[in-house]
Protein backbone atom coordinates (compact mmCIF):
# COMPACT_ATOMS: atom_id res chain seq x y z
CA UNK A 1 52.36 -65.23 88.63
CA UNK A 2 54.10 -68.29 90.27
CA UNK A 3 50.05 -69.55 90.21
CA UNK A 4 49.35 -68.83 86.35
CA UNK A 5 53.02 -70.39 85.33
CA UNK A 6 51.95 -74.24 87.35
CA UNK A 7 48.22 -74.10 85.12
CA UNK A 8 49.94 -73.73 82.30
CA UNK A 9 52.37 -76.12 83.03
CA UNK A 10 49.31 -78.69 83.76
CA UNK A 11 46.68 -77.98 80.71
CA UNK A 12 50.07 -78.62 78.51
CA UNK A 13 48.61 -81.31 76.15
CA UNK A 14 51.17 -83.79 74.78
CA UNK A 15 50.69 -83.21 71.10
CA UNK A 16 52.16 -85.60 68.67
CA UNK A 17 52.46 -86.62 65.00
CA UNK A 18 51.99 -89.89 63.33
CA UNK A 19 52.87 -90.59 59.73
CA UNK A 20 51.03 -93.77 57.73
CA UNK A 21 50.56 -94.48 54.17
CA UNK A 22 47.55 -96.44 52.85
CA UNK A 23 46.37 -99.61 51.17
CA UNK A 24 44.84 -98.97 49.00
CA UNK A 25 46.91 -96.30 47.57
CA UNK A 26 45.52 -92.86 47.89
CA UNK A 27 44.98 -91.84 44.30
CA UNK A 28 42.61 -88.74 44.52
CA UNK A 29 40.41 -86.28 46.18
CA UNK A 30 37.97 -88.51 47.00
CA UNK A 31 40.69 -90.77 48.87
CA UNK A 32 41.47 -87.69 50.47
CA UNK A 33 38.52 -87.05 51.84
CA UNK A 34 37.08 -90.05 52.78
CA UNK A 35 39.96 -90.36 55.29
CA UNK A 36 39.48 -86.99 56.56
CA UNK A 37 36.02 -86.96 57.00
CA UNK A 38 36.39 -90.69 58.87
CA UNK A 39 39.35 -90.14 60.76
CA UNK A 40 38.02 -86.85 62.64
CA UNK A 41 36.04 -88.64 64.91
CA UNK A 42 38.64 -90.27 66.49
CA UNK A 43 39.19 -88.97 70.04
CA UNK A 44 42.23 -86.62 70.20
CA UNK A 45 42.51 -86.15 66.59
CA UNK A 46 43.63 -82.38 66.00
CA UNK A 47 44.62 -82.31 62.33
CA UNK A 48 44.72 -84.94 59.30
CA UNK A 49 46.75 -83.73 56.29
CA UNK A 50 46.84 -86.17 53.06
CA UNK A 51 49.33 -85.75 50.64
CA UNK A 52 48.93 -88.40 47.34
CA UNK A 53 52.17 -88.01 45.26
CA UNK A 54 54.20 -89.29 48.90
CA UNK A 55 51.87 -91.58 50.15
CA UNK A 56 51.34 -89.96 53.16
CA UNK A 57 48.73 -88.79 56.01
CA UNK A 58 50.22 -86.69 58.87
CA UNK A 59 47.95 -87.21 61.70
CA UNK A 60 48.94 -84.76 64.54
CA UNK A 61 46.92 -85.78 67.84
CA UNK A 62 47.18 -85.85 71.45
CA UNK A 63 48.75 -88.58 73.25
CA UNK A 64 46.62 -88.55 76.07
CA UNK A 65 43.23 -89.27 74.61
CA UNK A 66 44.82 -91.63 71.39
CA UNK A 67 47.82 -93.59 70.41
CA UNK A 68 49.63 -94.73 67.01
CA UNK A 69 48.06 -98.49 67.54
CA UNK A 70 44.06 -97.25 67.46
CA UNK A 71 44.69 -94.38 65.16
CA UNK A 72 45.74 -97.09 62.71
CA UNK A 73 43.23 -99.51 63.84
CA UNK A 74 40.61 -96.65 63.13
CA UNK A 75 41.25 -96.58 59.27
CA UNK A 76 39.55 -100.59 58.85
CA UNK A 77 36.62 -99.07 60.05
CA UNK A 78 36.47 -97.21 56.54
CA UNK A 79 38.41 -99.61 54.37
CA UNK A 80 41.60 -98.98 54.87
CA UNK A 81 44.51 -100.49 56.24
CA UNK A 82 47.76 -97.94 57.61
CA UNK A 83 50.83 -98.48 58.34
CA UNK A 84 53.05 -96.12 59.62
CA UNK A 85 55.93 -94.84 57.69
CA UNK A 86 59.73 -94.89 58.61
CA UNK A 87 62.05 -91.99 58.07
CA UNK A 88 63.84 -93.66 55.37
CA UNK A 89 61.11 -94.10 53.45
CA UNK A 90 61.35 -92.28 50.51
CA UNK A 91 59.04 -89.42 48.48
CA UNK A 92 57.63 -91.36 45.98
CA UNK A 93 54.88 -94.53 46.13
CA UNK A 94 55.18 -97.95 44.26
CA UNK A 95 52.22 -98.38 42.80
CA UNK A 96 50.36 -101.51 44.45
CA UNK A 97 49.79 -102.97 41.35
CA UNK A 98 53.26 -104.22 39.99
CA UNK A 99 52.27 -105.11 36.76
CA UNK A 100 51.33 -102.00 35.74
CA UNK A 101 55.21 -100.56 35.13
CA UNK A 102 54.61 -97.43 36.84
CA UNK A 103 56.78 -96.12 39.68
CA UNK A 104 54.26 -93.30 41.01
CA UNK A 105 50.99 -94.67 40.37
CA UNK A 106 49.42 -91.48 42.10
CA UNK A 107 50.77 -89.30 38.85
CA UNK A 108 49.57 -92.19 36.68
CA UNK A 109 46.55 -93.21 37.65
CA UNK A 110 44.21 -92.48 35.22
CA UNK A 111 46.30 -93.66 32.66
CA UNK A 112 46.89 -97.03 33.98
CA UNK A 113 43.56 -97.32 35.73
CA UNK A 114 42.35 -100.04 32.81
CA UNK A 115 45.06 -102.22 34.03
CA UNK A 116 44.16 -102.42 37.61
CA UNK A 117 40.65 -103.36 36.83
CA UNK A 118 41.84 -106.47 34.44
């Protein structure tokens, strides 16, 4: 027993979570996916989950084949750049395109998509 607890005790992976939002702004499925279907490659990765009205991919991975610096570095290979997001960030995205008056652009995308292309 003593024998089955200490291999247990070593295969223990040290599984963590990273939180980044995106530029550019994730605005829909296609967003979603392209960073999922990039982003499992990366060694350790064990689950990418995107969520659009926050801003936010969860990245849960293991610490002793990646880290924070080169999971973020690993989004320019697809066009993205990530930062990661602090706790007192809140729910809701600013849209990255200030003129366009809308606080959420994720919600309102397709209504002020004319104005980004201008």
């Amino acid at each position: 027993m003593m024998i089955a607890l200490v291999a247990v005790a070593a295969s223990a992976k040290d599984i963590k979570t990273l939180v980044v939002t995106t530029q550019p702004v994730m605005h829909c499925n296609s967003c979603e996916e392209k960073i999922k279907n990039n982003l499992r490659f990366e060694k350790g990765i064990k689950s990418i989950e995107t969520d659009i009205p926050n801003q936010a991919v969860t990245i849960t991975y293991d610490a002793d084949k990646n880290n924070p610096e080169k999971i973020m570095k690993a989004f320019g290979k697809f066009g993205y750049t990530a930062s990661e997001k602090t706790a007192d960030e809140k729910g809701t995205a600013t849209c990255e395109h200030k003129d366009c008056g809308h606080k959420d652009c994720s919600e309102n995308h397709k209504q002020c998509e004319g104005e980004h292309k201008k």
